[in-house]
Protein backbone atom coordinates (compact mmCIF):
# COMPACT_ATOMS: atom_id res chain seq x y z
CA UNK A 1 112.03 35.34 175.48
CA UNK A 2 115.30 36.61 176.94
CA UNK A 3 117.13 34.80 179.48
CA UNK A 4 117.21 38.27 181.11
CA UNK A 5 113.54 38.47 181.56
CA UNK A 6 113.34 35.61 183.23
CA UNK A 7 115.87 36.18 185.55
CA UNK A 8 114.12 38.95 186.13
CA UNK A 9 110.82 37.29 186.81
CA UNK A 10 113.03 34.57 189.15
CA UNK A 11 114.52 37.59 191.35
CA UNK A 12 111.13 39.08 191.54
CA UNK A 13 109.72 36.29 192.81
CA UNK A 14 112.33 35.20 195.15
CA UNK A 15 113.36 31.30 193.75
CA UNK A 16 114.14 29.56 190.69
CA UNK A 17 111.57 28.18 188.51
CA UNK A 18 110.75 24.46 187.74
CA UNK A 19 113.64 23.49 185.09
CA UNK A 20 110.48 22.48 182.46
CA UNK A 21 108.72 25.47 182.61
CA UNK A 22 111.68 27.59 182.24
CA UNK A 23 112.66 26.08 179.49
CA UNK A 24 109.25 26.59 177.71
CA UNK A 25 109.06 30.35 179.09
CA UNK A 26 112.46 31.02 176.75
CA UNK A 27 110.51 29.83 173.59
CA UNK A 28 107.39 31.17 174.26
CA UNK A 29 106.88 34.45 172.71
CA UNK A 30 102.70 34.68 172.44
CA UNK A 31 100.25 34.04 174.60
CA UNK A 32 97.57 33.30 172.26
CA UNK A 33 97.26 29.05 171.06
CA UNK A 34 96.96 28.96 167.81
CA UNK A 35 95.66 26.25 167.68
CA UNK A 36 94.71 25.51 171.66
CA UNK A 37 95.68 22.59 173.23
CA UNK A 38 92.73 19.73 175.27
CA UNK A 39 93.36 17.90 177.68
CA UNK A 40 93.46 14.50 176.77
CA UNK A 41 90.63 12.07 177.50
CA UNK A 42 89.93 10.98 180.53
CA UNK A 43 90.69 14.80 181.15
CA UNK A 44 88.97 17.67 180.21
CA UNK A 45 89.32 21.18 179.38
CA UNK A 46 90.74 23.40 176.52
CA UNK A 47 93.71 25.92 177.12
CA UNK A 48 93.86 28.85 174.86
CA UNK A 49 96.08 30.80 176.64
CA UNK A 50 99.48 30.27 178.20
CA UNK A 51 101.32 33.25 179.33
CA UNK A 52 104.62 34.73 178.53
CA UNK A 53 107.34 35.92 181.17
CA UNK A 54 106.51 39.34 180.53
CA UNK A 55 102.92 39.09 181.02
CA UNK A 56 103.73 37.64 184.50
CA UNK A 57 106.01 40.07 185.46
CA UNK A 58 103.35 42.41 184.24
CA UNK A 59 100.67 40.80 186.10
CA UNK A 60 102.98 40.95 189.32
CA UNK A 61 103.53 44.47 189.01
CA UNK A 62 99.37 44.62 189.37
CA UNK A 63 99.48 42.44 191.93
CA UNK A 64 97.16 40.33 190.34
CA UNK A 65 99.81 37.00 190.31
CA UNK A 66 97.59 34.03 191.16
CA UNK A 67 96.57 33.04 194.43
CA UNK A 68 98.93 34.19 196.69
CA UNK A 69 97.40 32.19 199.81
CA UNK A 70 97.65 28.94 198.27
CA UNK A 71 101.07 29.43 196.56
CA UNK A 72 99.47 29.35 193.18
CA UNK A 73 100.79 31.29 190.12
CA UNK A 74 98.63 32.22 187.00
CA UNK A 75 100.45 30.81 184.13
CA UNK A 76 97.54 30.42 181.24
CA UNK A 77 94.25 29.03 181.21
CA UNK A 78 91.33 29.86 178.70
CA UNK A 79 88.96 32.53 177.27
CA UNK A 80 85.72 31.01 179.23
CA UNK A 81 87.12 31.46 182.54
CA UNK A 82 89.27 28.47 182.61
CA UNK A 83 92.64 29.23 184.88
CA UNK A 84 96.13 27.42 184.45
CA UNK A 85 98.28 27.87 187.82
CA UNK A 86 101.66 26.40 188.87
CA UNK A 87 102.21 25.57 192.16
CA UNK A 88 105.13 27.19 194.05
CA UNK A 89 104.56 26.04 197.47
CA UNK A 90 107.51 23.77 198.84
CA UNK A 91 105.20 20.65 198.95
CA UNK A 92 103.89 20.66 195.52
CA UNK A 93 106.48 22.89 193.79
CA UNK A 94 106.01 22.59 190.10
CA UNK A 95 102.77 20.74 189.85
CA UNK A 96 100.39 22.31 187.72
CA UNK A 97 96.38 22.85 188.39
CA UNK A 98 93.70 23.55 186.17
CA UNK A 99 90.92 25.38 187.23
CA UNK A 100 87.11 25.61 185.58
CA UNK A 101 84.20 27.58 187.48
CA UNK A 102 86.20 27.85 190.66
CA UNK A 103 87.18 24.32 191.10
CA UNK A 104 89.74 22.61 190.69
CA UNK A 105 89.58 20.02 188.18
CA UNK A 106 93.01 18.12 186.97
CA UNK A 107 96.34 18.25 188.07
CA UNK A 108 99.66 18.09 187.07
CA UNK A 109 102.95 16.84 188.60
CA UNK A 110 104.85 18.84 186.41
CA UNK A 111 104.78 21.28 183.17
CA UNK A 112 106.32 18.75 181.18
CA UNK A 113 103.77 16.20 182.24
CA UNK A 114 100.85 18.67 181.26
CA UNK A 115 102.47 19.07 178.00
CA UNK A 116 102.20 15.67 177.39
CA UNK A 117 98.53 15.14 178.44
CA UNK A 118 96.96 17.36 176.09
CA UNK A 119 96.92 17.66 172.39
CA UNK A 120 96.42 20.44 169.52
CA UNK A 121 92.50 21.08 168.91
CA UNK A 122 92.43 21.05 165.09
CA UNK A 123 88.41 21.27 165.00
């Protein structure tokens, strides 16, 4: 990913991204896990998906972002309804929530530290 799209994406949005997850958006090319990644135990929950700068911008364009109300952006999540957000709200700014059947069910305090609690599903 081009430092210019996510530029882009910043201006669009109106601030600067959390310094982990921008750094992951300029590697990540495809959306699609190949293979996905689980939460690790005690956790739970598989994520299949994790989008790509231009799918956000994409998805901003349609207005369809996140959840605007609670300062939530849609960043990934999984292929049985599963939704990854990240928050941008000034109190939890970078903290990342996962959501199954419209609750939420684990939290995050950063990208990075999501990273690190989950694994590649090899099964």
């Amino acid at each position: 990913m081009s430092e210019e799209t996510i530029s882009e994406l910043e201006q669009r949005l109106g601030f600067t991204l959390p310094s982990d997850y921008r750094q992951f958006l300029l590697s990540h090319t495809e959306s699609l896990l190949e293979p996905s990644l689980t939460l690790r135990e005690p956790r739970s929950g598989v994520i299949d998906m994790l989008l790509t700068a231009e799918q956000i911008l994409k998805n901003d364009s349609e207005n369809i972002i996140g959840i605007p109300e609670r300062s939530l952006m849609h960043i990934g999540g999984n292929l049985m309804g599963g939704y990854l957000y990240l928050s941008v709200s000034k109190q939890a700014f970078g903290e990342v929530q996962y959501m199954e059947q419209f609750r939420f069910r684990e939290s995050f305090p950063s990208f990075a530290a999501f990273l690190l609690g989950t694994e590649k599903d090899n099964a």
